[in-house]
Protein backbone atom coordinates (compact mmCIF):
# COMPACT_ATOMS: atom_id res chain seq x y z
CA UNK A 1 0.00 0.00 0.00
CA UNK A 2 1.08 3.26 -0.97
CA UNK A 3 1.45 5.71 1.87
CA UNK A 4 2.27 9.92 1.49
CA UNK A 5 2.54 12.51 3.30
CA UNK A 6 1.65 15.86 2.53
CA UNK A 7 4.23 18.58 1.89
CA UNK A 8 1.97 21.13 2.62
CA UNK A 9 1.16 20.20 6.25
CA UNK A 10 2.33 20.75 9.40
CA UNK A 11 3.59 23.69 11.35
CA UNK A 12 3.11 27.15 10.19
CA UNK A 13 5.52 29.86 10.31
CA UNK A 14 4.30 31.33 13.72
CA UNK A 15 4.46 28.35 15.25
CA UNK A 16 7.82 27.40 13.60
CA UNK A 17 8.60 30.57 15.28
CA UNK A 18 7.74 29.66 18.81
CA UNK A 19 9.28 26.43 19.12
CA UNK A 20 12.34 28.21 17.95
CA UNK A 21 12.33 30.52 20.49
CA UNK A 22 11.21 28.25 23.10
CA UNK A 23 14.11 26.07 22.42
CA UNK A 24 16.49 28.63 22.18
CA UNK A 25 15.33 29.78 25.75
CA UNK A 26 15.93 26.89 27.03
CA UNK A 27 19.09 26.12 26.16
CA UNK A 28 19.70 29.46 27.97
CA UNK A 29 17.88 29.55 30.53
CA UNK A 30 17.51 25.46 31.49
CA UNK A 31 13.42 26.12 32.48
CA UNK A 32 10.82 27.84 30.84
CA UNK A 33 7.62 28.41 31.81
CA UNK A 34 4.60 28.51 28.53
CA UNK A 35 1.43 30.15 29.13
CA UNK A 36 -0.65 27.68 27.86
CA UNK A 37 0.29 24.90 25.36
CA UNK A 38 2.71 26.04 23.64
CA UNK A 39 0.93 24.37 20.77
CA UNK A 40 -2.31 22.31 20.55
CA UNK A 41 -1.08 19.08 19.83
CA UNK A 42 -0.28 16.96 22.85
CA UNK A 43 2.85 14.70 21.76
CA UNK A 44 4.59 17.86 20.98
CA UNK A 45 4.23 19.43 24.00
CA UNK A 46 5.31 16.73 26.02
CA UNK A 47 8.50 16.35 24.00
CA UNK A 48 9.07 19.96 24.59
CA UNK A 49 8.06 19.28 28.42
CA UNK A 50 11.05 16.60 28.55
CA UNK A 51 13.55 19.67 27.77
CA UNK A 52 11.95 21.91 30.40
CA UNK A 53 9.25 23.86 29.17
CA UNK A 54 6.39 23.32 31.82
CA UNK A 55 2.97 24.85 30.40
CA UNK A 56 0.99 27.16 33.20
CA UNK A 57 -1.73 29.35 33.45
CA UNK A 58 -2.47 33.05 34.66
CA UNK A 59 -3.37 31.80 38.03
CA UNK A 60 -0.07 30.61 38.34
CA UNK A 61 2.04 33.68 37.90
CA UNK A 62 2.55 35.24 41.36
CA UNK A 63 4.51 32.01 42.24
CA UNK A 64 7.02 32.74 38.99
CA UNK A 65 8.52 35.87 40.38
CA UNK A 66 12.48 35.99 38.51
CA UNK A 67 11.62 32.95 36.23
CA UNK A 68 11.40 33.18 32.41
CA UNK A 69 7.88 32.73 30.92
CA UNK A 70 7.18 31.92 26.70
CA UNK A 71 4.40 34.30 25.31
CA UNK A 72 2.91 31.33 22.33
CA UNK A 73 2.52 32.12 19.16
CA UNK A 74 -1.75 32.76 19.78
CA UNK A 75 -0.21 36.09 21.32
CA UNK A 76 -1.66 37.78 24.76
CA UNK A 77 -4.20 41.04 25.81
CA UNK A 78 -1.65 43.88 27.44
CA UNK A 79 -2.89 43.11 31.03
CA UNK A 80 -0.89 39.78 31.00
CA UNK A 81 2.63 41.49 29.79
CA UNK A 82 1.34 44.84 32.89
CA UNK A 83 1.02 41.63 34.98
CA UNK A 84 4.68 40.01 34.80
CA UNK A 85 6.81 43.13 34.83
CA UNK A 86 5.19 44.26 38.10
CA UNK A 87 5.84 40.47 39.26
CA UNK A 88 9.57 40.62 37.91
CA UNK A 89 9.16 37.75 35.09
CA UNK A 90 11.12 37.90 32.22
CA UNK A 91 9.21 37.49 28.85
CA UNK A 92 10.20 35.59 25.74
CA UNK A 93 7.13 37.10 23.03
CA UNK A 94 6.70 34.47 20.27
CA UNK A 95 3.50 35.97 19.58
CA UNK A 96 3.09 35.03 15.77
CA UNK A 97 3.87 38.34 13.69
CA UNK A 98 0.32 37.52 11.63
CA UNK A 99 -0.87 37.66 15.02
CA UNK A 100 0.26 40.64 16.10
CA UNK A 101 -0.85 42.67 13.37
CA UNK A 102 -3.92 41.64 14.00
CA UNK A 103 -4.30 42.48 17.91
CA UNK A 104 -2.64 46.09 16.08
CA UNK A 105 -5.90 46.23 13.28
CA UNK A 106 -8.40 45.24 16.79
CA UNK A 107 -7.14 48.15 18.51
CA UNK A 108 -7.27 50.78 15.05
CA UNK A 109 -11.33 49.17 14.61
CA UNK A 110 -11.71 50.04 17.94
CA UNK A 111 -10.65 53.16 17.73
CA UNK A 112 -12.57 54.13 14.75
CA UNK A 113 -16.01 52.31 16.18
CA UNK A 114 -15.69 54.15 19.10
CA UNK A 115 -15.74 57.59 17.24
CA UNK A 116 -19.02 56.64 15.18
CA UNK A 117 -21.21 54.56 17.83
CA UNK A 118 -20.32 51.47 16.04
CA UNK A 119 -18.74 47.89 16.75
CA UNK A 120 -15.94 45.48 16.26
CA UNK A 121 -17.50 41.66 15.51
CA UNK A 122 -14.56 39.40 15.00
CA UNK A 123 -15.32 35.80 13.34
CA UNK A 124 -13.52 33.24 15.77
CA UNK A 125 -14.25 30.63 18.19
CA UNK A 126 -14.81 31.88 22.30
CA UNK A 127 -12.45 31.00 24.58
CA UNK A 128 -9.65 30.28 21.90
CA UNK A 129 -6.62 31.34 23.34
CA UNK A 130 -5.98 33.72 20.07
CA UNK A 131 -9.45 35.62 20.59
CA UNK A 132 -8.64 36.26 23.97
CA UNK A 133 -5.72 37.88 23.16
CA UNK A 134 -7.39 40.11 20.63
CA UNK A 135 -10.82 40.88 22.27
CA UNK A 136 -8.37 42.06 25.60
CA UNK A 137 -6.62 44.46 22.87
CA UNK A 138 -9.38 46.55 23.98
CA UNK A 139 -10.83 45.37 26.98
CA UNK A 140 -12.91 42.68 26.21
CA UNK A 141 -15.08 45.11 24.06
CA UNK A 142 -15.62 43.28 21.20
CA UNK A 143 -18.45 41.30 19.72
CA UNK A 144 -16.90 37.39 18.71
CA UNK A 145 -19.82 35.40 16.42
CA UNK A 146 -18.92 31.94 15.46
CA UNK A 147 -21.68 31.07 13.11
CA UNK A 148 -25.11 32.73 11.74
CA UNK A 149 -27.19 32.65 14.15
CA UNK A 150 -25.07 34.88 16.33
CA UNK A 151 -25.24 37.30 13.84
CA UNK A 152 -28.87 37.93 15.21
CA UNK A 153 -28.24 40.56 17.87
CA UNK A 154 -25.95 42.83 16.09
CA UNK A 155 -27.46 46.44 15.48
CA UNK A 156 -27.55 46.92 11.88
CA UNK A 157 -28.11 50.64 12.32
CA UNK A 158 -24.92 51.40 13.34
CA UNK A 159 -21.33 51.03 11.75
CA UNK A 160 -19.75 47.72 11.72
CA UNK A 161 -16.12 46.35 11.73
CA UNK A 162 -15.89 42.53 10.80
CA UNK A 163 -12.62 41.09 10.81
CA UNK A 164 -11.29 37.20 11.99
CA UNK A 165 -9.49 34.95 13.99
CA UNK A 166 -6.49 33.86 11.69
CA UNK A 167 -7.36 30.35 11.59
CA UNK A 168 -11.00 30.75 10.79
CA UNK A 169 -12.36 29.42 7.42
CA UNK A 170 -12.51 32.15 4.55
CA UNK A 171 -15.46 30.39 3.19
CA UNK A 172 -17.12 30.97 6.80
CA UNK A 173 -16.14 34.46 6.61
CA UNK A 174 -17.35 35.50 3.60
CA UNK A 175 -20.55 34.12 4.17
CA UNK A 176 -21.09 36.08 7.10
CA UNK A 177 -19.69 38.89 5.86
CA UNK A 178 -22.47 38.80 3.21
CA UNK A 179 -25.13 38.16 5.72
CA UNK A 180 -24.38 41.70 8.11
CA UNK A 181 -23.77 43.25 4.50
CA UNK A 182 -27.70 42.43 3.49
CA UNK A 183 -28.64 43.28 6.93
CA UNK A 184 -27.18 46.84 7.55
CA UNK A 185 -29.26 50.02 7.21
CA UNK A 186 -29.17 51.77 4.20
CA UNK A 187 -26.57 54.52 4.45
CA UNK A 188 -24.51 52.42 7.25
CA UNK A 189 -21.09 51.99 7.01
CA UNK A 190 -19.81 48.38 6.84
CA UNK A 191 -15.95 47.67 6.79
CA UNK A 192 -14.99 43.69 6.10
CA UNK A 193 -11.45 42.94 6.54
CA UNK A 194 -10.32 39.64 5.91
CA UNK A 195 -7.38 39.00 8.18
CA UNK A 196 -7.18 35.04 8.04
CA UNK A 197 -3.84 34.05 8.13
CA UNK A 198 -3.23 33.02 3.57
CA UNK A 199 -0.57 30.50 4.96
CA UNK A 200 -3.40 28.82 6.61
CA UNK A 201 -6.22 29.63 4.54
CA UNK A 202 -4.67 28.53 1.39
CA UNK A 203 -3.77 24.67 2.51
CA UNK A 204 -7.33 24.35 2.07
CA UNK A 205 -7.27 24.20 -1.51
CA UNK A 206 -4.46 21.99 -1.12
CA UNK A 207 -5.70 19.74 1.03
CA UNK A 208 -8.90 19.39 -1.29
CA UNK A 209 -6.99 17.79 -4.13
CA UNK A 210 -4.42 15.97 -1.64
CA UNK A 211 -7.36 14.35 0.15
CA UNK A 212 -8.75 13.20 -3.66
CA UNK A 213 -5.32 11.84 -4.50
CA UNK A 214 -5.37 9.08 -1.92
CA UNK A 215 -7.98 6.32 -0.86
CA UNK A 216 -7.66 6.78 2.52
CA UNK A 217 -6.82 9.71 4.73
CA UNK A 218 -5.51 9.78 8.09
CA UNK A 219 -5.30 13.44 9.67
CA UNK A 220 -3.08 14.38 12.62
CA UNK A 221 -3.86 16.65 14.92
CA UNK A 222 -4.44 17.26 18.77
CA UNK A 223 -7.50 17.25 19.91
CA UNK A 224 -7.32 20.94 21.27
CA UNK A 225 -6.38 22.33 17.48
CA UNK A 226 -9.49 24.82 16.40
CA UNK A 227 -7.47 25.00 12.86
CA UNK A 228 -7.38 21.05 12.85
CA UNK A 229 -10.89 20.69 13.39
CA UNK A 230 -11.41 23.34 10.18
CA UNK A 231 -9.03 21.65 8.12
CA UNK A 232 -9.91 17.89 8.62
CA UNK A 233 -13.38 18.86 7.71
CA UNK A 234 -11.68 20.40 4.37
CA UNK A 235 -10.60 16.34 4.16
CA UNK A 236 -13.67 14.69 5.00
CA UNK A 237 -15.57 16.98 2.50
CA UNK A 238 -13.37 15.91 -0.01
CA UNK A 239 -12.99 12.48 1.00
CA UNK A 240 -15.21 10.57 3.27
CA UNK A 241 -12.83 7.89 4.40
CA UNK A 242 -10.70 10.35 6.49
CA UNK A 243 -9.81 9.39 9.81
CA UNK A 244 -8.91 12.22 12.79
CA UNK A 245 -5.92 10.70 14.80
CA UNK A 246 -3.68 12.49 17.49
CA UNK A 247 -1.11 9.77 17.36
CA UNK A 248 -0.10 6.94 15.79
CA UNK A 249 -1.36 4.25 18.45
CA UNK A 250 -5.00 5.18 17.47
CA UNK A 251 -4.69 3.77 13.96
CA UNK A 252 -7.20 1.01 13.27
CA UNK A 253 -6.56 -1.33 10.54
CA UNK A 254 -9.78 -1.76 9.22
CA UNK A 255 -9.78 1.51 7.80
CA UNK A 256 -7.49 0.98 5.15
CA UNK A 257 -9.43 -2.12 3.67
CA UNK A 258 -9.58 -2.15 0.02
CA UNK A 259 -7.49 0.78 -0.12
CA UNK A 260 -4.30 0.80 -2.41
CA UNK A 261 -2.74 4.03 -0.94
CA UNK A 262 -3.03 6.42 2.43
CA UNK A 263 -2.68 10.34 2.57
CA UNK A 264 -1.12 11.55 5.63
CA UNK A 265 -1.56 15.18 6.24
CA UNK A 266 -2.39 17.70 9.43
CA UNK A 267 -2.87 20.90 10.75
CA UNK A 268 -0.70 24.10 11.52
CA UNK A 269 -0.01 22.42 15.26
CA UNK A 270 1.12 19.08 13.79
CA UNK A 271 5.15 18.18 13.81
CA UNK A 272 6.68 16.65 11.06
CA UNK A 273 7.92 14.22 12.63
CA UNK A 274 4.74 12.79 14.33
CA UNK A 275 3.11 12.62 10.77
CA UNK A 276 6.09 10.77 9.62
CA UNK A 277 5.97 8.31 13.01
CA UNK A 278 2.54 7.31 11.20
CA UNK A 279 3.24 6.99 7.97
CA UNK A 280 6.23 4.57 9.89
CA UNK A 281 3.45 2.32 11.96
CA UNK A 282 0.88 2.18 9.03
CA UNK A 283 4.17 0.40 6.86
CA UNK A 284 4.84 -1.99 9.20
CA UNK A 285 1.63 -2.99 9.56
């Protein structure tokens, strides 16, 4: 049986990024201390846990006074940087530079909202560490929809400002963005900026015709990932026999019955080398 992987999957540049620097701290520093997962895949983490980095949350900052603590690529709201320099921590920002721009663009809409009585919606999923980061650009004062029907309470009369998580699905986005758009008041200004990340957004296309290629396809991902979810659906719509695995122990053989070749592919949070750990078990098989 014929099993690839895909070129086009695994870690994007921000979290490239972080890893990076994460590594690099430790090799200076000997402990590190990630607010949150670094990433949201699980075997990762714990390699990167077997170096030093121990993941930890807000709660746990007054007891890190003098240690070193990783800002992840999903980036942070300003409280949490106020928050370590009056408790002496030294920070390591691996916010993702997409990222960043985007907490920047927030803050402008904001700005500009605020002078006209409008709002800031942003497309993205609550509670993702990424929208918590942006919405606390400006105190939490942001409207976050994550599908139609929570389009239903915005006030059409006023100005809106629609932009996205990075990770969302443009197809999502421009759906919704057409929905306010038939919705607002004549005369009402409506600004739609698409800020999904292209060097996520654009695997999707790729990942269509990858997921054709094969019989069977096998995507790797932790079961945290909000772009994995997204993405493996971009598989399963273009090939039914896709499985979701987070490592290669969950492989069942009676998926690949009948099947003459196996696409292994995953999302922006998946390593390299775990996709290549599967394409390893499902060989020796």
């Amino acid at each position: 049986m014929r099993v690839v992987i895909d070129d086009n999957s695994g870690f994007c540049f921000g979290v490239v990024r972080a890893i990076s620097e994460a590594e690099a701290s430790l090799a200076k520093y000997g402990e590190v201390y990630s607010l949150g997962d670094i990433v949201h895949n699980r075997v990762e983490v714990q390699r990167l846990e077997s170096l030093g980095l121990h993941a930890i949350t807000h709660e746990d900052m007054p007891s890190l006074a003098g240690s070193t603590m990783l800002i992840r690529a999903h980036g942070e709201p300003p409280r949490t940087y106020r928050k370590a320099e009056e408790l002496g921590i030294r920070i390591i920002d691996a916010t993702c530079p997409v990222v960043a721009r985007l907490q920047r663009l927030v803050r402008e809409a904001y700005v500009a909202m605020s002078g006209v009585g409008g709002s800031v919606v942003l497309l993205g999923k609550r509670g993702h560490a990424e929208v918590i980061g942006l919405t606390g650009q400006v105190e939490d004062d942001v409207r976050v929809v994550e599908c139609a029907a929570d389009l239903e309470g915005l006030d059409y009369t006023r100005p809106i400002y629609f932009l996205s998580q990075t990770t969302q699905s443009i197809e999502l986005f421009n759906a919704l963005a057409d929905i306010i758009r038939s919705r607002m008041s004549e005369g009402v200004e409506l600004t739609v900026n698409d800020t999904i990340c292209r060097r996520v957004a654009g695997r999707e296309a790729l990942l269509t015709e990858f997921s054709k290629s094969v019989d069977v396809v096998l995507f790797v991902c932790g079961k945290k990932s909000s772009n994995g979810r997204v993405l493996s659906d971009v598989c399963r719509r273009a090939n039914a026999r896709c499985y979701n695995i987070e490592e290669a122990s969950e492989i069942e053989a009676s998926w690949f019955e009948g099947a003459e070749s196996v696409g292994i592919c995953g999302a922006t949070s998946t390593p390299r080398w775990l996709m290549e750990r599967v394409a390893e078990a499902i060989s020796n098989e």
